[in-house]
Protein backbone atom coordinates (compact mmCIF):
# COMPACT_ATOMS: atom_id res chain seq x y z
CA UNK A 1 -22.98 259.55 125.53
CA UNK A 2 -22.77 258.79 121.85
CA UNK A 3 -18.72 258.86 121.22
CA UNK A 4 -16.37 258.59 123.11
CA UNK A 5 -12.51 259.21 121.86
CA UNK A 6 -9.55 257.88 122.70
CA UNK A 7 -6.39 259.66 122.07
CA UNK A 8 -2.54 258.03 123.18
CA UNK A 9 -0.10 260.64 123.26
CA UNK A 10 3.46 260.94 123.86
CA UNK A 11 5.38 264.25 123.36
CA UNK A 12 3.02 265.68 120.53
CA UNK A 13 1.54 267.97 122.90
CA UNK A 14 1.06 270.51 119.41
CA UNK A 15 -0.44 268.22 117.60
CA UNK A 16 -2.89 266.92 120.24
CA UNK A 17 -3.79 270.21 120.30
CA UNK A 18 -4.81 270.64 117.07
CA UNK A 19 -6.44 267.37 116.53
CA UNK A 20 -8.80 268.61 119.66
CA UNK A 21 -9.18 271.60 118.07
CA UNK A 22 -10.52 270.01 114.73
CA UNK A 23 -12.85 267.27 116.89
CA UNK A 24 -14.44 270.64 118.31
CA UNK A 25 -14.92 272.25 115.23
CA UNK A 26 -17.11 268.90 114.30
CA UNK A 27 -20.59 269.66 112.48
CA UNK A 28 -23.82 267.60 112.35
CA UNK A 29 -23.09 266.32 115.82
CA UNK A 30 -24.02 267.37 119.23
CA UNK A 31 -20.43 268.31 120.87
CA UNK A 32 -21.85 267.35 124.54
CA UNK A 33 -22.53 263.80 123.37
CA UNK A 34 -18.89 263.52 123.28
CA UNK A 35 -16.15 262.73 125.50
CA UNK A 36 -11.89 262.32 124.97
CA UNK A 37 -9.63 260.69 126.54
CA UNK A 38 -6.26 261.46 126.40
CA UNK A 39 -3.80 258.90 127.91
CA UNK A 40 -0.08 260.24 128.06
CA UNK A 41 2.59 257.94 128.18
CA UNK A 42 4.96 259.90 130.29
CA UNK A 43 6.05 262.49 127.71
CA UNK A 44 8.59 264.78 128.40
CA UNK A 45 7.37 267.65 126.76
CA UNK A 46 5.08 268.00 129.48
CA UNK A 47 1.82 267.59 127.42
CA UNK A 48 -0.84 266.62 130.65
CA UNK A 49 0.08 270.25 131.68
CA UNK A 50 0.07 272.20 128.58
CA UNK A 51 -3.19 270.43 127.38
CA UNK A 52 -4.86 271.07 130.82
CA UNK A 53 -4.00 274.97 130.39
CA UNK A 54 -5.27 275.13 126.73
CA UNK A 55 -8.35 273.45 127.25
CA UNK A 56 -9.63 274.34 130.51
CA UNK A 57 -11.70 272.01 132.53
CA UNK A 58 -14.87 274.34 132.91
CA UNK A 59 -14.65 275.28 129.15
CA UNK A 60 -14.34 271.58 127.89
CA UNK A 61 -16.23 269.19 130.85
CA UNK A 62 -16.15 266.18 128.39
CA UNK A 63 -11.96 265.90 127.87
CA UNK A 64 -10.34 263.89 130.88
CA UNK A 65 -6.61 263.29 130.87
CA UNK A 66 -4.80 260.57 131.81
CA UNK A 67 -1.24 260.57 133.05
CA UNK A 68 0.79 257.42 133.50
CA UNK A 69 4.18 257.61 135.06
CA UNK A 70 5.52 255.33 132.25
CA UNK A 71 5.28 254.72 129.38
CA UNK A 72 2.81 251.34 129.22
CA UNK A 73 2.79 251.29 125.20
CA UNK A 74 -0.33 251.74 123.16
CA UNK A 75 -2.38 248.68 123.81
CA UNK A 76 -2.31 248.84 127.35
CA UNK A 77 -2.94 253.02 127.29
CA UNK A 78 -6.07 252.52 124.86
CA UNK A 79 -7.58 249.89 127.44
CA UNK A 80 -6.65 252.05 130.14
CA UNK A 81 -9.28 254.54 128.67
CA UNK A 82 -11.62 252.12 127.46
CA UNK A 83 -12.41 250.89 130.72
CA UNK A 84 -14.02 254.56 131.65
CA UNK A 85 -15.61 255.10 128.21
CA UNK A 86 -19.31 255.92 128.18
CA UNK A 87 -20.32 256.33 124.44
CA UNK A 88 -22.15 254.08 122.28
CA UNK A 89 -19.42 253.92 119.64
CA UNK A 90 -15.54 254.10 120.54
CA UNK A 91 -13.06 255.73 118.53
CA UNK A 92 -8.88 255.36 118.69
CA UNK A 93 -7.67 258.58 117.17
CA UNK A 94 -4.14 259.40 116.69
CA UNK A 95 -2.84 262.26 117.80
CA UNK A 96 -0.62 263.40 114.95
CA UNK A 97 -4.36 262.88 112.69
CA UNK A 98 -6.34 266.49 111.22
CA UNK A 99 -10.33 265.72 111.01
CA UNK A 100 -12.32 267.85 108.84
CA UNK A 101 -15.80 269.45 109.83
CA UNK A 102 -17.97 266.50 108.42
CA UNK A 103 -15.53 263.32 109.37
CA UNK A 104 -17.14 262.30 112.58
CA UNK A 105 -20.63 263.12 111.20
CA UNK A 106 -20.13 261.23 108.17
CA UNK A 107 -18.69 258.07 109.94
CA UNK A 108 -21.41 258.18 112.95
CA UNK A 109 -23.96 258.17 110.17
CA UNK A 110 -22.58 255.58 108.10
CA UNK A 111 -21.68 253.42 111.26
CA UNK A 112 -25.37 253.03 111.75
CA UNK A 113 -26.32 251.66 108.75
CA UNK A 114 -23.92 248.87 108.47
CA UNK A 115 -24.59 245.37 109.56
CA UNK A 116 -22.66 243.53 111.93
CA UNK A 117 -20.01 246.80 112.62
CA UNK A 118 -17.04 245.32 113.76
CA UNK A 119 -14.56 248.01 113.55
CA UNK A 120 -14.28 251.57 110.58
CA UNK A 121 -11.71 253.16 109.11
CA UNK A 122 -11.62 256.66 107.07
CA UNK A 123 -9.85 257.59 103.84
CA UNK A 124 -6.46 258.77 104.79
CA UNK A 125 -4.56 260.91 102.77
CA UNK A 126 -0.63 262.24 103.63
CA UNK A 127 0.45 265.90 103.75
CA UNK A 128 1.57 266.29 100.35
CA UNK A 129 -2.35 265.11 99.16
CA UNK A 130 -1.78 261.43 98.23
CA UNK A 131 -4.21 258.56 99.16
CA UNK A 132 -2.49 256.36 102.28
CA UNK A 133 -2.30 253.06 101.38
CA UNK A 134 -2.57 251.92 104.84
CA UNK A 135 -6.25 253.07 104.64
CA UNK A 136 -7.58 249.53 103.57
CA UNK A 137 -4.92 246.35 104.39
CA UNK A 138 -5.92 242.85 104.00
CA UNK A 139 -5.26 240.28 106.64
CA UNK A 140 -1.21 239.59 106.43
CA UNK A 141 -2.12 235.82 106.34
CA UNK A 142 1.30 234.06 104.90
CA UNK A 143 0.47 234.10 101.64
CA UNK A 144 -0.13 238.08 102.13
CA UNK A 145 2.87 238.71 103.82
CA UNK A 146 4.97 236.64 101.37
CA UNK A 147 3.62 238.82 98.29
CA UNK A 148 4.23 241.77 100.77
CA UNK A 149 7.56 240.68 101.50
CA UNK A 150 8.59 239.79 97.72
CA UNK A 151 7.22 242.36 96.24
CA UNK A 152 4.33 241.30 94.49
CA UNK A 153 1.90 243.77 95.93
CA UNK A 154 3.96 246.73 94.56
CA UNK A 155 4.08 244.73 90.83
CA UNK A 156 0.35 243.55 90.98
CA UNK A 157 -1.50 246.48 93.09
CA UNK A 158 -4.86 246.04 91.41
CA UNK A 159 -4.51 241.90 91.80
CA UNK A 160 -6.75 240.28 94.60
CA UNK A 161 -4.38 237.53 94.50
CA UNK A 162 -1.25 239.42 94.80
CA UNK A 163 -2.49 242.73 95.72
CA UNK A 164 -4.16 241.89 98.60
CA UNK A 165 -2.04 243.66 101.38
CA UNK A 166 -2.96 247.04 100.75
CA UNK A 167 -6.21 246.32 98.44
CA UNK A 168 -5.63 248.89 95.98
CA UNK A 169 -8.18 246.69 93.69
CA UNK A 170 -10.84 248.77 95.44
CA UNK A 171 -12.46 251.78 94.69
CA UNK A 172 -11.39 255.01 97.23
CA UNK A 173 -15.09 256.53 97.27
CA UNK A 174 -17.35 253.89 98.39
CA UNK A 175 -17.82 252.33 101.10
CA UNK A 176 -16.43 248.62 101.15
CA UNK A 177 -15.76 245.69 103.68
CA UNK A 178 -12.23 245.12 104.55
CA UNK A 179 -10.21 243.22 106.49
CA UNK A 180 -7.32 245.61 108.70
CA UNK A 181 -7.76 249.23 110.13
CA UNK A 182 -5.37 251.52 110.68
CA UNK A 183 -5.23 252.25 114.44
CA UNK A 184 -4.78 256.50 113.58
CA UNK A 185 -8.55 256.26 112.90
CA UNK A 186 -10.66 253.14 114.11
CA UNK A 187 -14.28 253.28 115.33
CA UNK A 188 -16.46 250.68 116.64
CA UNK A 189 -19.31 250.22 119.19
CA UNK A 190 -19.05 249.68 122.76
CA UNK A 191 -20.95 246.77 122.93
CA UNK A 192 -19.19 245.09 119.74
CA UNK A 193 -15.72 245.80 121.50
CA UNK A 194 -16.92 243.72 124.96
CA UNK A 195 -17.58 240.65 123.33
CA UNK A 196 -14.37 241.02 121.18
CA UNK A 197 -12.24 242.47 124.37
CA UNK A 198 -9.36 245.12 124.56
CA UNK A 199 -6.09 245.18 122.89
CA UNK A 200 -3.71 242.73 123.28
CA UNK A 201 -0.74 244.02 125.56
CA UNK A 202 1.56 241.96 124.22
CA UNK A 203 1.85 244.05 121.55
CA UNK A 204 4.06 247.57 122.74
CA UNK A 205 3.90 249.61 119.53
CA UNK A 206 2.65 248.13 116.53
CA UNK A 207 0.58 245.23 115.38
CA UNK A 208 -2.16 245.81 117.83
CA UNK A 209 -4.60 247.31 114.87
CA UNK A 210 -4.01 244.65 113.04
CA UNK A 211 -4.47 241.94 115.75
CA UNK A 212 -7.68 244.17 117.16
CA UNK A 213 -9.00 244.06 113.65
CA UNK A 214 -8.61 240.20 113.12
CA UNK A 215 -10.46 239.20 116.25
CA UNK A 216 -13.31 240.89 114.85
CA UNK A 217 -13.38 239.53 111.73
CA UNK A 218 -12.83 236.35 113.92
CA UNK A 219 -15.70 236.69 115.99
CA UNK A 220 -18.08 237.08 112.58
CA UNK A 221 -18.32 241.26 112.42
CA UNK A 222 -17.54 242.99 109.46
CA UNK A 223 -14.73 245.58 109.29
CA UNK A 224 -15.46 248.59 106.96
CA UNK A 225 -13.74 251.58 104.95
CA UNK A 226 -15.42 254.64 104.74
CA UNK A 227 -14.66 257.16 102.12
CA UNK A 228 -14.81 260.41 104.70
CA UNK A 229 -11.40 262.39 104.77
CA UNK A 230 -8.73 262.49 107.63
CA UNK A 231 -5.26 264.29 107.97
CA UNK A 232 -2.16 261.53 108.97
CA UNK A 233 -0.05 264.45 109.77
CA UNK A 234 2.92 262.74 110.23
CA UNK A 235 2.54 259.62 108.56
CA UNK A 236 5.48 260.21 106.14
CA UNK A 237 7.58 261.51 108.37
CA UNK A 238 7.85 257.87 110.25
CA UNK A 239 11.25 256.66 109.30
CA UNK A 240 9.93 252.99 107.89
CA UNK A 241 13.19 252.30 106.42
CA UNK A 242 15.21 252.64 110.14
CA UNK A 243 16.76 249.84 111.98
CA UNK A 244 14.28 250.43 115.04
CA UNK A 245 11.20 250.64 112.99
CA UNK A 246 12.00 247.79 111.22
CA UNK A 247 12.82 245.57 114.20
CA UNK A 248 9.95 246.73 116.03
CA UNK A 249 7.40 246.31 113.12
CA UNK A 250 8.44 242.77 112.06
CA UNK A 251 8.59 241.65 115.83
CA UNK A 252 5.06 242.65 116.31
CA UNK A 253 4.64 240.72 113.18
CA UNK A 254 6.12 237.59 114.79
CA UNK A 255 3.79 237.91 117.60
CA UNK A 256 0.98 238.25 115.19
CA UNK A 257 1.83 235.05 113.39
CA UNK A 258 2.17 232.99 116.73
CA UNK A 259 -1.22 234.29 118.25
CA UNK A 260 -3.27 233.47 114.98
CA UNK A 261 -1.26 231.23 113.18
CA UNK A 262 -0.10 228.62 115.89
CA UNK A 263 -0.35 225.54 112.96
CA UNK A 264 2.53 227.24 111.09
CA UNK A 265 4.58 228.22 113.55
CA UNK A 266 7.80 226.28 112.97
CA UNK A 267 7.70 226.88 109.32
CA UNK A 268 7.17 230.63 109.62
CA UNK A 269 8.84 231.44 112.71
CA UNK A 270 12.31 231.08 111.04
CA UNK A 271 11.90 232.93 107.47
CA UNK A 272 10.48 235.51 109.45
CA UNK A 273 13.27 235.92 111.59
CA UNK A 274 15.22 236.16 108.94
CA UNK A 275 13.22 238.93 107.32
CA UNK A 276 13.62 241.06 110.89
CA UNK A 277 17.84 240.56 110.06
CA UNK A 278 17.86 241.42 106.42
CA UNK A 279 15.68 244.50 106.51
CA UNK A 280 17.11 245.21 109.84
CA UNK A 281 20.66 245.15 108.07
CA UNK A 282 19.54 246.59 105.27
CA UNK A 283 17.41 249.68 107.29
CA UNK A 284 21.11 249.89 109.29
CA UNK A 285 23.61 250.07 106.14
CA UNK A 286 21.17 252.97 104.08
CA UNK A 287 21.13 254.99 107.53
CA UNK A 288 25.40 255.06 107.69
CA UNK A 289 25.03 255.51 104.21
CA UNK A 290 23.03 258.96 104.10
CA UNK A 291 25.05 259.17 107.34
CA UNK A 292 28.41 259.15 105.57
CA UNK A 293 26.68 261.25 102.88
CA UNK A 294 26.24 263.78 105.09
CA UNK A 295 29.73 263.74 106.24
CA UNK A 296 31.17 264.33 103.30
CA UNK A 297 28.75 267.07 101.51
CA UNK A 298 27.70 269.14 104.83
CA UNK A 299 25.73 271.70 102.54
CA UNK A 300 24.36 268.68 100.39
CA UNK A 301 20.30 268.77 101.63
CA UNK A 302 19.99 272.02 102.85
CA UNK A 303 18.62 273.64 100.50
CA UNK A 304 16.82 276.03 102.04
CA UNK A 305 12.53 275.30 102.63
CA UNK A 306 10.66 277.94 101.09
CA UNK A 307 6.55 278.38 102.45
CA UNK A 308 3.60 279.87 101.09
CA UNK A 309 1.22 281.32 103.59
CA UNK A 310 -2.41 281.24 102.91
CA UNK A 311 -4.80 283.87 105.45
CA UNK A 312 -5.19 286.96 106.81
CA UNK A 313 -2.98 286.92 109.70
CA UNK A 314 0.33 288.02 107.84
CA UNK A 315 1.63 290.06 110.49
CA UNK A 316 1.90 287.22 113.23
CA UNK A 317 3.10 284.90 110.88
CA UNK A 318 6.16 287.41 109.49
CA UNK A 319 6.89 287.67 113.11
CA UNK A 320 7.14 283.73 113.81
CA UNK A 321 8.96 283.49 110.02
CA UNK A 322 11.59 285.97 111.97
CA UNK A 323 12.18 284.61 115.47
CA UNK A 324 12.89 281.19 113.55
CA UNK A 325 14.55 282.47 110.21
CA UNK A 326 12.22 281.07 107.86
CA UNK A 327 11.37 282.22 104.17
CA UNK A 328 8.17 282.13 103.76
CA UNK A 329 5.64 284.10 100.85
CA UNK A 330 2.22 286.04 101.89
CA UNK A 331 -1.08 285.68 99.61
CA UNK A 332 -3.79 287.16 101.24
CA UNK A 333 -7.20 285.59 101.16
CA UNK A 334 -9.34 283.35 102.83
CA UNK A 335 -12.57 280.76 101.69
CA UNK A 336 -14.83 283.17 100.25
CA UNK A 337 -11.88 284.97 97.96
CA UNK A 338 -9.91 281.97 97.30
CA UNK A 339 -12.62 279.14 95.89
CA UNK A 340 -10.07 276.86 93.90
CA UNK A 341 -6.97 276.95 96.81
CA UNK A 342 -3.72 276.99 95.95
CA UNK A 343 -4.72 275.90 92.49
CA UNK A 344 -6.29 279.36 91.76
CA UNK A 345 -3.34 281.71 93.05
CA UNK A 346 -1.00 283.12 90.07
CA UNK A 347 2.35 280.95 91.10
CA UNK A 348 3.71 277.67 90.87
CA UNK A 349 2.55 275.68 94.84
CA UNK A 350 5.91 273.58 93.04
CA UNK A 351 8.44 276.33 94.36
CA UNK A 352 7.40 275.73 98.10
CA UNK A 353 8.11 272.71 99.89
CA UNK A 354 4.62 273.79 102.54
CA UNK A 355 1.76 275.36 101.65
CA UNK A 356 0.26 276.86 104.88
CA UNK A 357 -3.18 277.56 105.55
CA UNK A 358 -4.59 279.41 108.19
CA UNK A 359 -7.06 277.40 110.13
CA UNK A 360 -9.25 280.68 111.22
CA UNK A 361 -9.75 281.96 107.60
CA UNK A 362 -10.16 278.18 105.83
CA UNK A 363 -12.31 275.56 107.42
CA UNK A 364 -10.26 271.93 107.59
CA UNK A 365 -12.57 270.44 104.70
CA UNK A 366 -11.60 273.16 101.94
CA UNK A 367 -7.87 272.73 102.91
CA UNK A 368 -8.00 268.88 102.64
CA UNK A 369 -10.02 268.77 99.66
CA UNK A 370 -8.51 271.24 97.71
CA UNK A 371 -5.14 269.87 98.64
CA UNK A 372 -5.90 266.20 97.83
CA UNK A 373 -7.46 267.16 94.24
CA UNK A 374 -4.29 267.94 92.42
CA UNK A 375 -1.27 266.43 95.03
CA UNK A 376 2.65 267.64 94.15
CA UNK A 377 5.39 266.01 94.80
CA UNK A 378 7.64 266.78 97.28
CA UNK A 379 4.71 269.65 98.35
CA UNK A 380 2.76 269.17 102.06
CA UNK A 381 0.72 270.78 103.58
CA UNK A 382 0.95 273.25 106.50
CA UNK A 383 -1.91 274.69 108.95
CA UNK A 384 -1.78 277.88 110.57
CA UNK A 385 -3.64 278.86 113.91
CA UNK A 386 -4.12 282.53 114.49
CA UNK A 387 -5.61 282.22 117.96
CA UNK A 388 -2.68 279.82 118.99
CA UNK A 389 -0.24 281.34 116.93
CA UNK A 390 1.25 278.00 115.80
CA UNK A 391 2.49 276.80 112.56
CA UNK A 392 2.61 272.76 112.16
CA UNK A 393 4.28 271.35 109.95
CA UNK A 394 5.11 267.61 108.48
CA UNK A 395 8.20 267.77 110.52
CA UNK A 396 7.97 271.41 112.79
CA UNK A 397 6.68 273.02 114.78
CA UNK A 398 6.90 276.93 114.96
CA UNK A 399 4.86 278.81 117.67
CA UNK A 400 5.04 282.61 118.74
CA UNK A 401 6.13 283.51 122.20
């Protein structure tokens, strides 16, 4: 078995689906050399069964689900599946990710032609077409996290003394060393991963990429970015600015500092506290705010979301557009008739807050190149599945009955 994939799920049953559905459409690789995991954290959307029924055991041999009865966190789930993997080279995929037709290829072929692999990450771009930062991230030594934390990084981007965190100094179409991976797209090899071992548990939701990452760089391998395009569906939608995430996040942060960074523990232990309570209040007081906001100017905000289908399957899509009351324009075309995307058609993409494309007519690397050439604000992308008859979008879900 060359790959094996491991996917940690809990209630995105939809967008497991599609992320299957774009590993399958994979080119440049034989299909049978690889197998998926997909652990389930107890959703409640009930994803084992749904995912079971859409991809049928005798149809797809090579995809094994597991189901906990709890929900064990994402450390613990990933180990869970690497303990059965068979492939030469291990991936951790999220679920809410979009792969074109050439990622896996282009990664797999890159992967072995770089010395000492310790673990690879992809160029990640959001739905509305911009570059995610979180593609390339430095070690958050204290120095890092301090220019992080002050906001050096965002005044210096392109310095490699204070821009370090998200290493924006480096170019986003070759292939460099770098220090953290993002855990929605991180590859290494079976045999790099034994010596280095499996996630730390300690960690529930966040930090363990960036832990995983350091121990490799630790144990002398070199950690790599790879400029081959992937889909963080819902990367933006992650509310990074609420009281949970922030807690959460700067926790894991904690636990980070005291695993790797034992010598400064006293001094660090308390600022960073601190940090936690400040954005924590801070993350608390802009929530009552909008909150309040709200309140006070119900029809503030809903203005209403118009979309822009792309594909030949009109007719289903009017009928979804109708069962859910959404407003959404028709342009008929697909690849062959519609070379430039959205850039080509006679409108303004500006006047729609989605731009759906239908995944039957447009293969996944037009629609992500195309849309990453010329990003708009406030714009995102949409996909489209005729044979499913779903519509995903950054923050829905629309499916015919």
């Amino acid at each position: 078995m060359t790959l094996s994939i491991i996917i940690v799920n809990y209630n995105v049953k939809y967008f497991v689906e599609q992320c299957l559905i774009s590993i399958y459409r994979s080119q440049g690789i034989d299909l049978d050399e690889i197998e998926v995991f997909i652990v389930d954290n107890l959703s409640k959307d009930d994803s084992p069964a749904y995912l079971k029924k859409q991809f049928p055991l005798k149809q797809y041999p090579h995809i094994h689900i597991i189901a906990n009865k709890r929900n064990v966190g994402f450390g613990r789930a990933n180990n869970q599946a690497i303990r059965r993997a068979n492939g030469k080279y291990i991936l951790f995929l999220n679920p809410d990710t979009l792969l074109t037709e050439h990622t896996l290829h282009d990664i797999l072929s890159e992967a072995e032609k770089l010395p000492h692999l310790g673990v690879a990450g992809v160029r990640m771009i959001h739905t509305d077409g911009t570059f995610a930062l979180e593609s390339r991230r430095g070690v958050p030594s204290p120095w890092v996290s301090f220019c992080k934390m002050a906001g050096l990084n965002s005044l210096f981007p392109k310095s490699r003394l204070f821009g370090k965190y998200y290493m924006r100094y480096l170019s986003t179409d070759e292939v460099n060393p770098i220090d953290i991976i993002s855990g929605a797209f991180m590859l290494t090899t079976a045999e790099a991963m034994k010596k280095v071992g499996l996630f730390d548990e300690t960690f529930f939701m966040y930090g363990e990429d960036i832990d995983l990452s350091f121990r490799f760089l630790k144990a002398g391998y070199t950690n790599y970015y790879i400029p081959t395009t992937l889909l963080h569906y819902k990367g933006e939608s992650t509310k990074k600015n609420s009281y949970h995430y922030v807690h959460v996040f700067y926790e894991a942060m904690l636990i980070f500092f005291k695993k790797h960074y034992k010598h400064y523990n006293f001094i660090l232990s308390f600022p960073i506290k601190v940090a936690i309570i400040l954005r924590a209040i801070i993350a608390l007081i802009m929530q009552q705010t909008q909150n309040l906001r709200k309140f006070l100017h119900p029809r503030n905000g809903k203005v209403p979301q118009r979309m822009l289908y792309i594909g030949k399957s009109s007719d289903m899509v009017k009928q979804i557009a109708e069962e859910y009351g959404l407003t959404i324009d028709y342009f008929s075309a697909d690849e062959k008739s519609l070379p430039q995307g959205h850039h080509n058609l006679q409108i303004d993409p500006t006047h729609y807050s989605q731009i759906i494309y239908d995944i039957c007519d447009f293969s996944l690397d037009f629609i992500l190149e195309r849309f990453s050439e010329k990003p708009y604000k406030k714009v995102q992308v949409g996909t489209f599945n005729a044979e499913r008859g779903i519509i995903i979008t950054t923050s829905n879900v629309y499916f015919k009955d």
